[in-house]
N, C-alpha and C. Protein backbone atom coordinates (compact mmCIF):
# COMPACT_ATOMS: atom_id res chain seq x y z
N UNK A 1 -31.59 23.05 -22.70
CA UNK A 1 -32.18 23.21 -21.38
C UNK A 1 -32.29 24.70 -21.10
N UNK A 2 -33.39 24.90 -20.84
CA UNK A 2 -33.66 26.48 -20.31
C UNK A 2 -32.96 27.16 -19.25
N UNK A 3 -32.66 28.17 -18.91
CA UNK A 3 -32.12 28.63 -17.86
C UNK A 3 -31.75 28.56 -16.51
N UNK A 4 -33.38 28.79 -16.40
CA UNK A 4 -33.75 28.06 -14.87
C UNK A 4 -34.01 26.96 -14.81
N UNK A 5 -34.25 25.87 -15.77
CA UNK A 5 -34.16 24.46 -14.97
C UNK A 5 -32.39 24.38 -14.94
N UNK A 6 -31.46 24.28 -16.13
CA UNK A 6 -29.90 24.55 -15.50
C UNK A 6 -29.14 25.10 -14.46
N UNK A 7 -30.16 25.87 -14.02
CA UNK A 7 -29.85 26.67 -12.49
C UNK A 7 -30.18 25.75 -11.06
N UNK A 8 -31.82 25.30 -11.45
CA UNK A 8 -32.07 24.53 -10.56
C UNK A 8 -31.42 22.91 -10.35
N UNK A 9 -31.14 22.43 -11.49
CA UNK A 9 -30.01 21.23 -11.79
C UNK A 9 -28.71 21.00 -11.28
N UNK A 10 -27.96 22.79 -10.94
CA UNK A 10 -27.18 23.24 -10.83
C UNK A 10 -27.21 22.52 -9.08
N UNK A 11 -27.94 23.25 -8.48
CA UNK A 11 -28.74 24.20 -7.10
C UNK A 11 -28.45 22.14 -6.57
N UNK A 12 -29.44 21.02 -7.66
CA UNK A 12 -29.32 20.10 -6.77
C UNK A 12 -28.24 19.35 -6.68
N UNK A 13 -27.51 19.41 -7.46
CA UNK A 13 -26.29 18.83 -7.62
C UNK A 13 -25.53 18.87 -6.48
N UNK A 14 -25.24 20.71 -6.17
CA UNK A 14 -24.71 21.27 -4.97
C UNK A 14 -25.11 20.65 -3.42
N UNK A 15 -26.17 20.73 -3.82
CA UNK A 15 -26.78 20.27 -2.27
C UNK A 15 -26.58 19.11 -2.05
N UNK A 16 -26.93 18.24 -3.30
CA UNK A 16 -26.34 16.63 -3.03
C UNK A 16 -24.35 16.66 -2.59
N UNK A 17 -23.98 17.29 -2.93
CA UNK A 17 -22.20 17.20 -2.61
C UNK A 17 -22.33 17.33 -1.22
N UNK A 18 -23.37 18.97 -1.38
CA UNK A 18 -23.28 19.04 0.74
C UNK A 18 -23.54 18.44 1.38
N UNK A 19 -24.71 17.24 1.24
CA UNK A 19 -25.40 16.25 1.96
C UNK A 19 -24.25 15.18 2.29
N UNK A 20 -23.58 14.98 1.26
CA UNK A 20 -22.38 14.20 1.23
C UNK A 20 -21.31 14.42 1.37
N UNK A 21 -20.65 15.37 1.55
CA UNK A 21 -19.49 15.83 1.89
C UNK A 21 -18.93 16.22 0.14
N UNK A 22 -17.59 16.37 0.27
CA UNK A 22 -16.88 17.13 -0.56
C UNK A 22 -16.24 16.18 -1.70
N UNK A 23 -17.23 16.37 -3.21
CA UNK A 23 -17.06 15.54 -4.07
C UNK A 23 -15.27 15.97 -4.92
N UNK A 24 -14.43 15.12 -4.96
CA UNK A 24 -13.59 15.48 -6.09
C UNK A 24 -13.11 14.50 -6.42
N UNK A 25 -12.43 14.84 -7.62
CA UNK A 25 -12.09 14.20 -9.21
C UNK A 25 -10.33 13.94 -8.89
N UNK A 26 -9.85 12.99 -8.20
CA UNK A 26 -8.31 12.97 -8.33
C UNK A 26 -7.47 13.29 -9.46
N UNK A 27 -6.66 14.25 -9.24
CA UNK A 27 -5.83 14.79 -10.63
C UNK A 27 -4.54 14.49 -10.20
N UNK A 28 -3.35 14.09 -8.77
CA UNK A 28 -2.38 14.17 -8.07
C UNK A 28 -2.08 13.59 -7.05
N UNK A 29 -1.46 12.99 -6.97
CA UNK A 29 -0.89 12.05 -5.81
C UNK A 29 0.96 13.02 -5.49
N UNK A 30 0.68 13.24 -4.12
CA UNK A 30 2.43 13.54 -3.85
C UNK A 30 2.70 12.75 -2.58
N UNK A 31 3.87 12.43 -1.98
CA UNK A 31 4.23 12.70 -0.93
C UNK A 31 5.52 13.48 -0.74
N UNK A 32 5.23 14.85 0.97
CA UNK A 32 5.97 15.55 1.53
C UNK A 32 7.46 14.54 2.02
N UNK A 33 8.65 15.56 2.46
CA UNK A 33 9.99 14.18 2.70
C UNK A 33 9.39 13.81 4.20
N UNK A 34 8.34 14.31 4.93
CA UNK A 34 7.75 13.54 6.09
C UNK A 34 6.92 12.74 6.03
N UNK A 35 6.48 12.44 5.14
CA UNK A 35 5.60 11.28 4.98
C UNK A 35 3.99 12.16 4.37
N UNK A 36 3.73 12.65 4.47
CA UNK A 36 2.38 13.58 4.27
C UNK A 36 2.14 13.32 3.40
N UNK A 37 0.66 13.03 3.18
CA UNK A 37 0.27 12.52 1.46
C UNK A 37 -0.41 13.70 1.06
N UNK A 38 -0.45 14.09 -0.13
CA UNK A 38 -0.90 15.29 -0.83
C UNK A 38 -1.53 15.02 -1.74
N UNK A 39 -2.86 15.19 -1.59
CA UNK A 39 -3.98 14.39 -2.39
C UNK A 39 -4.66 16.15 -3.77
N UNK A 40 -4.25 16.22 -4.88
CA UNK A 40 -4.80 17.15 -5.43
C UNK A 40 -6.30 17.07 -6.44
N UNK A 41 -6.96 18.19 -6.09
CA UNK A 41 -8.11 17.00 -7.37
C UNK A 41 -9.40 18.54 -7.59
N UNK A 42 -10.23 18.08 -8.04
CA UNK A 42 -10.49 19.11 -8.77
C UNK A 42 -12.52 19.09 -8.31
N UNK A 43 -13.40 20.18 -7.95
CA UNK A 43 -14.08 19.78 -7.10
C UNK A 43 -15.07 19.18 -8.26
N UNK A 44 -16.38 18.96 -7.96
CA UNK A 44 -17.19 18.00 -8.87
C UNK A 44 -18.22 19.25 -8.95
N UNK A 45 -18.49 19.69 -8.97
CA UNK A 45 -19.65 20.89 -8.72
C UNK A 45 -19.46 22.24 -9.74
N UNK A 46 -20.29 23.14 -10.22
CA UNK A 46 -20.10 23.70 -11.43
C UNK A 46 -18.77 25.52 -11.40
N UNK A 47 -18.23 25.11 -10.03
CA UNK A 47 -17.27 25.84 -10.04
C UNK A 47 -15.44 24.79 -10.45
N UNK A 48 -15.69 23.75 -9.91
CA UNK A 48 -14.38 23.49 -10.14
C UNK A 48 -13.05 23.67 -10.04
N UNK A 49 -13.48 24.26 -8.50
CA UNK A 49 -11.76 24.45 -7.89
C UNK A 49 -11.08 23.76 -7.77
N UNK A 50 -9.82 23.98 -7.60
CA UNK A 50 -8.44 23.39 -7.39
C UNK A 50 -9.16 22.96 -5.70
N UNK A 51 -8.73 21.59 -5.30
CA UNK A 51 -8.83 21.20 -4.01
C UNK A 51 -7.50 20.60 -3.53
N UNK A 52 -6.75 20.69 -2.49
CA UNK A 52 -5.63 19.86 -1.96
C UNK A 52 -6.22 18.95 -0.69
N UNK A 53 -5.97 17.86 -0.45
CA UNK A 53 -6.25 17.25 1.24
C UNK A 53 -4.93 16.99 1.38
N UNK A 54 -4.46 17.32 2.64
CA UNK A 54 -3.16 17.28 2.90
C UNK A 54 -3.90 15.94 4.26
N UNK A 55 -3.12 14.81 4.26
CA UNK A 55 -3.35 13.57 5.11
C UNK A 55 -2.05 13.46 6.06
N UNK A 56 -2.14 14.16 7.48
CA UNK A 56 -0.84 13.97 7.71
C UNK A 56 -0.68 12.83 8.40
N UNK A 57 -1.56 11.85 9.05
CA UNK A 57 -1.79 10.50 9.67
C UNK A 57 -1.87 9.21 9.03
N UNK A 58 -1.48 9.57 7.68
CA UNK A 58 -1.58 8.62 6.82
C UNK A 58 -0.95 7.53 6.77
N UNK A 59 -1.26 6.20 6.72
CA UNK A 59 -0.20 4.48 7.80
C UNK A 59 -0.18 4.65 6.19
N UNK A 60 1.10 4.26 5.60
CA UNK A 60 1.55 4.16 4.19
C UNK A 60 1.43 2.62 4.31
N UNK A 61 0.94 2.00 3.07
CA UNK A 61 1.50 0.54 3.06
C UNK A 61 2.05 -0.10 1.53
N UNK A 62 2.77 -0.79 1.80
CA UNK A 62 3.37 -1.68 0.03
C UNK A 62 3.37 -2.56 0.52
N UNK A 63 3.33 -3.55 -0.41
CA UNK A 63 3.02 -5.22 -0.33
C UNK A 63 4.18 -5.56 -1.29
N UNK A 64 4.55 -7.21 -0.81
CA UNK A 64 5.54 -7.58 -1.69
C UNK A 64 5.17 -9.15 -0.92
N UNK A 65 6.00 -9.99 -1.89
CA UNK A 65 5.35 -11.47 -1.89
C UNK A 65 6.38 -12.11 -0.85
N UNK A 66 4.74 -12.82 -0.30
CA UNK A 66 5.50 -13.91 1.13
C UNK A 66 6.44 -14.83 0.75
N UNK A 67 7.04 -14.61 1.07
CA UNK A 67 8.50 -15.42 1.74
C UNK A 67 8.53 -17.25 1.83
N UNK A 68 8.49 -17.87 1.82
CA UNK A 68 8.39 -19.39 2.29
C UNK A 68 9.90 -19.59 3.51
N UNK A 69 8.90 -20.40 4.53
CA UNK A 69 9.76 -20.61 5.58
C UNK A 69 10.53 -21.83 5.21
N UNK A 70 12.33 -21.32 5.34
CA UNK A 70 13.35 -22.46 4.69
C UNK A 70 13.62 -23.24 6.16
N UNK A 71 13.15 -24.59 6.22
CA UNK A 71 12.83 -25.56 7.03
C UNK A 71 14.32 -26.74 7.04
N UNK A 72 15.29 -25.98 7.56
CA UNK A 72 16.96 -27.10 7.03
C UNK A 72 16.77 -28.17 7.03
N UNK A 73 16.08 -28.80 8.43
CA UNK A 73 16.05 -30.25 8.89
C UNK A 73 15.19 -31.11 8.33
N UNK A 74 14.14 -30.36 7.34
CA UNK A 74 13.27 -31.32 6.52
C UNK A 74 14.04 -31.07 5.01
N UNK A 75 15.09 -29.98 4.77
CA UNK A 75 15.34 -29.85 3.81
C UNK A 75 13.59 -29.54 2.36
N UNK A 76 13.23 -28.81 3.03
CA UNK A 76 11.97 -28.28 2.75
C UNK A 76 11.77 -26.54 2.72
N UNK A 77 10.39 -26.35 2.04
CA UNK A 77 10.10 -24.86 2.15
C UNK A 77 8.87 -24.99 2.71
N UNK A 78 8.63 -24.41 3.92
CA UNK A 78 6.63 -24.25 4.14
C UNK A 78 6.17 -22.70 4.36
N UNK A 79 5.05 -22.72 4.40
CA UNK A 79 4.27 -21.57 4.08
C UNK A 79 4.19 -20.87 5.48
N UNK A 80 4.39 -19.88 5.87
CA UNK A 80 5.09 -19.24 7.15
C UNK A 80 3.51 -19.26 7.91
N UNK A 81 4.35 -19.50 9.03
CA UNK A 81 2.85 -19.56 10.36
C UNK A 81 3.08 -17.93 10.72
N UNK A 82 1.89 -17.73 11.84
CA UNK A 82 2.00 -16.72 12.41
C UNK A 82 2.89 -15.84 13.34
N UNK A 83 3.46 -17.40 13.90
CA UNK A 83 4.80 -16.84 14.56
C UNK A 83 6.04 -16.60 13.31
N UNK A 84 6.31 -17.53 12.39
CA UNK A 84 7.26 -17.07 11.92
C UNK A 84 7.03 -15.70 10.72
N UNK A 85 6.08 -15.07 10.57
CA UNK A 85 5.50 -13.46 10.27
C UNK A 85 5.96 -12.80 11.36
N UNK A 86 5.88 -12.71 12.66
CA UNK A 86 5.99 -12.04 13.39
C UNK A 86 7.46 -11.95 13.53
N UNK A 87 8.54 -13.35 13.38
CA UNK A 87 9.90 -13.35 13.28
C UNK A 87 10.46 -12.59 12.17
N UNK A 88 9.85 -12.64 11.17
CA UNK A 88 10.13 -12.05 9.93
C UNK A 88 10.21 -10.01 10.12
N UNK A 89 9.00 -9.73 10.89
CA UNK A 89 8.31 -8.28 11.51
C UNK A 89 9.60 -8.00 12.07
N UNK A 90 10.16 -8.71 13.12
CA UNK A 90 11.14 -8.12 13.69
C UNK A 90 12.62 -8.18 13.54
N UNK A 91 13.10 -9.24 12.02
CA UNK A 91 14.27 -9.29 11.48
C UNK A 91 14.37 -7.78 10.69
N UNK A 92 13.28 -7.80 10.27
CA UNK A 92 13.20 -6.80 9.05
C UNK A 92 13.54 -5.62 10.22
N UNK A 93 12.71 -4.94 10.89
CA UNK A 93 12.67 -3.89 11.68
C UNK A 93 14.43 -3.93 12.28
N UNK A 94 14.90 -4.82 12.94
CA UNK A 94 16.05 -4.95 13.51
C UNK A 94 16.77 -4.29 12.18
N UNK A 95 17.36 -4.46 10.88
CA UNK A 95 17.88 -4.32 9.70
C UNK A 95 17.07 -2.60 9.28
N UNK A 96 16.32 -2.12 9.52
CA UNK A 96 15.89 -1.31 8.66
C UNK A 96 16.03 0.36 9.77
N UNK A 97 16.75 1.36 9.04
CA UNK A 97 16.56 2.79 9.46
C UNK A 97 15.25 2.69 10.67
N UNK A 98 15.72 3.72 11.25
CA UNK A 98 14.51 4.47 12.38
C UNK A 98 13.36 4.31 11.06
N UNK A 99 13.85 5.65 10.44
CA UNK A 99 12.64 6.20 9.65
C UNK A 99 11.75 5.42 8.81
N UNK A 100 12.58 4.14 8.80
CA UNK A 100 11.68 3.46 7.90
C UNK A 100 11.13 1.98 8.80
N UNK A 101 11.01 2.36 9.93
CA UNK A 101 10.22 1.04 10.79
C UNK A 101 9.02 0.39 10.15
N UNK A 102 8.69 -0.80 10.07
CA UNK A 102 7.48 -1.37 9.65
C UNK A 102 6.59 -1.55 10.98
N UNK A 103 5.26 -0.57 10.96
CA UNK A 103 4.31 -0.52 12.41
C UNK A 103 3.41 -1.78 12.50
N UNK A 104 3.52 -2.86 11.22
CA UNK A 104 2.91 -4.02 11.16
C UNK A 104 3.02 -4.82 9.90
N UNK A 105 3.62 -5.93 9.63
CA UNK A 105 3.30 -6.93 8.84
C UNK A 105 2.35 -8.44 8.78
N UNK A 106 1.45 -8.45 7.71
CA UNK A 106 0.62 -9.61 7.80
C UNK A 106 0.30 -9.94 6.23
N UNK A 107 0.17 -11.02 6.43
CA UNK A 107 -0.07 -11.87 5.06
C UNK A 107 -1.77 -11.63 4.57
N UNK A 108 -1.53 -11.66 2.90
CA UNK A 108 -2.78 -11.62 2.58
C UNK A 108 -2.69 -12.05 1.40
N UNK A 109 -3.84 -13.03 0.73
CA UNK A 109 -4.05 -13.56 -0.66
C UNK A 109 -4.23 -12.51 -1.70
N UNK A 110 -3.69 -12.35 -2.29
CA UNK A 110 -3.84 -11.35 -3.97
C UNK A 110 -3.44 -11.92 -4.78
N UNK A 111 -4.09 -11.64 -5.92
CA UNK A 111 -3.80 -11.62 -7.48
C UNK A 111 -2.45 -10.61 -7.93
N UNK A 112 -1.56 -10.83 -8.58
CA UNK A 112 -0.97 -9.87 -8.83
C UNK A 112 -1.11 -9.44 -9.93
N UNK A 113 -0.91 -7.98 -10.20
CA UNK A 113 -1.82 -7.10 -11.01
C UNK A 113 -0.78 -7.77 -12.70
N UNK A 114 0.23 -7.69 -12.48
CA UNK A 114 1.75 -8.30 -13.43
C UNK A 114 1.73 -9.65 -13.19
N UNK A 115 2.21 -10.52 -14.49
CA UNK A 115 2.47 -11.89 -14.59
C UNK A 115 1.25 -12.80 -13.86
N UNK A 116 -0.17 -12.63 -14.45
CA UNK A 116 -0.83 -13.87 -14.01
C UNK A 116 -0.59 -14.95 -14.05
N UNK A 117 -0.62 -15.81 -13.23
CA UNK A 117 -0.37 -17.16 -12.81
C UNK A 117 -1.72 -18.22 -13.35
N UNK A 118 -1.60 -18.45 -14.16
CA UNK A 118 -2.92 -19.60 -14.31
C UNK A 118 -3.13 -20.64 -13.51
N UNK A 119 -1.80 -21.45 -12.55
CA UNK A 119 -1.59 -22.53 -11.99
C UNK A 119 -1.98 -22.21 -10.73
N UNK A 120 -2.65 -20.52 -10.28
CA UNK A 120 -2.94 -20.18 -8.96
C UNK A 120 -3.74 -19.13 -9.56
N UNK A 121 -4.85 -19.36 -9.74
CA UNK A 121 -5.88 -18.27 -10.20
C UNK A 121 -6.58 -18.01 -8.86
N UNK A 122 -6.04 -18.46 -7.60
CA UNK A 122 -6.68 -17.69 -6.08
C UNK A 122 -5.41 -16.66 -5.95
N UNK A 123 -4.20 -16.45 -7.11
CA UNK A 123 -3.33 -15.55 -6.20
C UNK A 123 -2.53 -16.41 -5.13
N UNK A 124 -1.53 -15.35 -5.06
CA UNK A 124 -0.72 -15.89 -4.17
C UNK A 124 -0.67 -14.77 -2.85
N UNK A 125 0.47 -15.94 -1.58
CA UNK A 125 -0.08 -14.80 -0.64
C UNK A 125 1.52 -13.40 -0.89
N UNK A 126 1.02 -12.68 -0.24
CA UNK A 126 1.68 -11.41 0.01
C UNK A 126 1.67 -11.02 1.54
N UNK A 127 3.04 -9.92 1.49
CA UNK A 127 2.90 -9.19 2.70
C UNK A 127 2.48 -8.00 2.36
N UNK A 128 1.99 -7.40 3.30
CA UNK A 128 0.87 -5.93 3.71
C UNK A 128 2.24 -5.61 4.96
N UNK A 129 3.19 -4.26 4.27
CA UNK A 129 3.47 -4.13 5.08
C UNK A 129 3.21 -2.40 5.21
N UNK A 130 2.86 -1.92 6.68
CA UNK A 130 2.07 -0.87 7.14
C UNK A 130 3.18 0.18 8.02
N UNK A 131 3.00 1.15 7.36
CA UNK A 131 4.54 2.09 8.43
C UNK A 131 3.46 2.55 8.75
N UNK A 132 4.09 3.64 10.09
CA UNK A 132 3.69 4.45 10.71
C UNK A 132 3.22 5.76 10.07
N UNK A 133 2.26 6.44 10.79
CA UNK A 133 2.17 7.71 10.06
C UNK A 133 3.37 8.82 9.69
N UNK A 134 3.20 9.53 8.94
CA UNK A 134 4.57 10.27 8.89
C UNK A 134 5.51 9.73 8.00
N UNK A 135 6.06 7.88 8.18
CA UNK A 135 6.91 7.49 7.56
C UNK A 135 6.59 7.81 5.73
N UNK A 136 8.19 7.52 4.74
CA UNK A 136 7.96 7.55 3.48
C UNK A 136 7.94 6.75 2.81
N UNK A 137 6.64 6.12 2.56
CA UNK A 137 6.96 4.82 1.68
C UNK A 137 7.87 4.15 1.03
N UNK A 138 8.34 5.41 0.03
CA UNK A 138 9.41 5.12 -1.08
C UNK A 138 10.78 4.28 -0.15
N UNK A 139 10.79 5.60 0.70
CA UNK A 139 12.32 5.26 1.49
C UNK A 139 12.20 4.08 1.88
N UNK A 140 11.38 4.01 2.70
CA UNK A 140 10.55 2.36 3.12
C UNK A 140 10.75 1.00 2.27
N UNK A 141 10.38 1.34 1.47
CA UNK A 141 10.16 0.25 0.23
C UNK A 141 11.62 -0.16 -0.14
N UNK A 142 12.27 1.03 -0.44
CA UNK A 142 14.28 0.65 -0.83
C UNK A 142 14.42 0.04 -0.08
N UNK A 143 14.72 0.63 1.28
CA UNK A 143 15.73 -0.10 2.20
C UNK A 143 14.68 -1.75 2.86
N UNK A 144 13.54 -1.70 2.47
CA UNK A 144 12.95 -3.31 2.72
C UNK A 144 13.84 -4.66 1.63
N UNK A 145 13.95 -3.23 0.52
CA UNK A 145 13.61 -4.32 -0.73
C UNK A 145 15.33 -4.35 -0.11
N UNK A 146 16.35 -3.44 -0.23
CA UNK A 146 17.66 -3.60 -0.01
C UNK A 146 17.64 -5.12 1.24
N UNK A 147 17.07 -5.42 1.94
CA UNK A 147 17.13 -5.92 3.58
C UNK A 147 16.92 -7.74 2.65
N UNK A 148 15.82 -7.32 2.15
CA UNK A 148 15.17 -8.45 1.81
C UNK A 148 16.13 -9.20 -0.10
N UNK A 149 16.91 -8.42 -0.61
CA UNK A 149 18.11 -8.78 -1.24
C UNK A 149 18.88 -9.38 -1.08
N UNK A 150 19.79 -8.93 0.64
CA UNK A 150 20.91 -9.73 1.17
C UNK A 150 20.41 -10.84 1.91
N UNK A 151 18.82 -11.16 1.90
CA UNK A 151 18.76 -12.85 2.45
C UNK A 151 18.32 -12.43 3.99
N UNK A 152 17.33 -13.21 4.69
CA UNK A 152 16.98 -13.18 5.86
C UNK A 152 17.31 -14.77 6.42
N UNK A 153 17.77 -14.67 7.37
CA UNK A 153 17.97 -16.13 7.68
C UNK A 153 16.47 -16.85 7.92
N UNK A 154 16.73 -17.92 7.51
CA UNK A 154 15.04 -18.49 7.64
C UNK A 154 14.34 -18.47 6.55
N UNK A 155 14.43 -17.40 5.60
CA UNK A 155 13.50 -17.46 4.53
C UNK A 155 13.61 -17.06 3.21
N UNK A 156 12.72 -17.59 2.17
CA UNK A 156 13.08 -17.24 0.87
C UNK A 156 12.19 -17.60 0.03
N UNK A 157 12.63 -15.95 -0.72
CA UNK A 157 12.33 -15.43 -1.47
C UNK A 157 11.42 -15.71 -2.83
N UNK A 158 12.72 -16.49 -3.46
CA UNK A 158 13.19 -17.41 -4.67
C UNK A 158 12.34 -18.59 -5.24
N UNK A 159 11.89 -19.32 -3.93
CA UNK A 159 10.93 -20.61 -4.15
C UNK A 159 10.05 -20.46 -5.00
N UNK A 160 9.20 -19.18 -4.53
CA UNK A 160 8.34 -19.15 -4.82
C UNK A 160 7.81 -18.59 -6.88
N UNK A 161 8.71 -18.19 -7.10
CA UNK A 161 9.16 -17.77 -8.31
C UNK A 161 8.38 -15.85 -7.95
N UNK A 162 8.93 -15.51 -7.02
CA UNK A 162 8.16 -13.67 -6.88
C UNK A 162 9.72 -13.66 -6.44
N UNK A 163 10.64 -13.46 -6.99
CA UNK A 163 11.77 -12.73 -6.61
C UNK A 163 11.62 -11.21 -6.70
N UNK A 164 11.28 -10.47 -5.31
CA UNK A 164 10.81 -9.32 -5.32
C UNK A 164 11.41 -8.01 -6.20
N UNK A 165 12.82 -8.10 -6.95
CA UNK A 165 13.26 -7.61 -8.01
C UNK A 165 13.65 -7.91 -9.46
């Protein structure tokens, strides 16, 4: 390619990023001990700077598998209603650090990425659970998974064969 058409190739490339905002190539994932996600990556355009987005509003979320509601008096397990999610929202929160409050839990169908299930090729359901901005996932995630170890009254785990460790 000749000079000037590589220049002008160059020229549209650029302008297409500007039209669109700011193209980059993820190279880094961090998080700050406040929760801040630190996004590093590298720009798309024929300079190729180092770029950081620092996200300080960022609602962190991890998922881990729904629970079945333990039903004594039918001597049964059923699949948790909306109220008993919301009971679950606030056992957990009651049990868990300030810092690691859950700002929302709700159920959702997934595949899990580990151990396909052939006998449920819709996936099973999961919780979506969503901290606040600021919060740290990681920390988050221990002391859930710690909470959700010693047994919640009402529910479990186990039935379902997703013993979350």
């Amino acid at each position: 390619m000749a000079q000037p058409e590589r220049k002008r190739a160059r020229m549209e490339r650029d302008a297409a990023v500007e039209q669109h905002g700011l193209a980059v190539m993820l190279t880094d994932v961090g998080e700050e001990e406040n929760g801040v996600l630190l996004l590093w990556g590298l720009s798309l355009n024929d300079q190729q700077r180092t770029v950081l987005l620092v996200v300080p509003d960022y609602e962190p979320t991890f998922y881990l598998p729904c629970p079945v509601k333990a039903d004594n008096a039918q001597q049964a397990f059923l699949t948790p209603q909306p109220e008993d999610i919301r009971q679950l929202h606030r056992q957990l929160n009651a049990r868990l650090p300030p810092e690691s409050q859950l700002q929302s839990v709700e159920v959702q169908q997934q595949r899990p990425i580990m151990y396909y299930r052939p006998e449920q090729p819709e996936g099973i359901p999961f919780l979506k659970c969503t901290l606040k901005p600021g919060c740290s996932v990681k920390k988050a995630a221990g002391a859930v998974e710690k909470v959700v170890s010693g047994g919640l009254p009402g529910f479990s785990w186990r039935q379902r064969g997703t013993d979350p460790h």
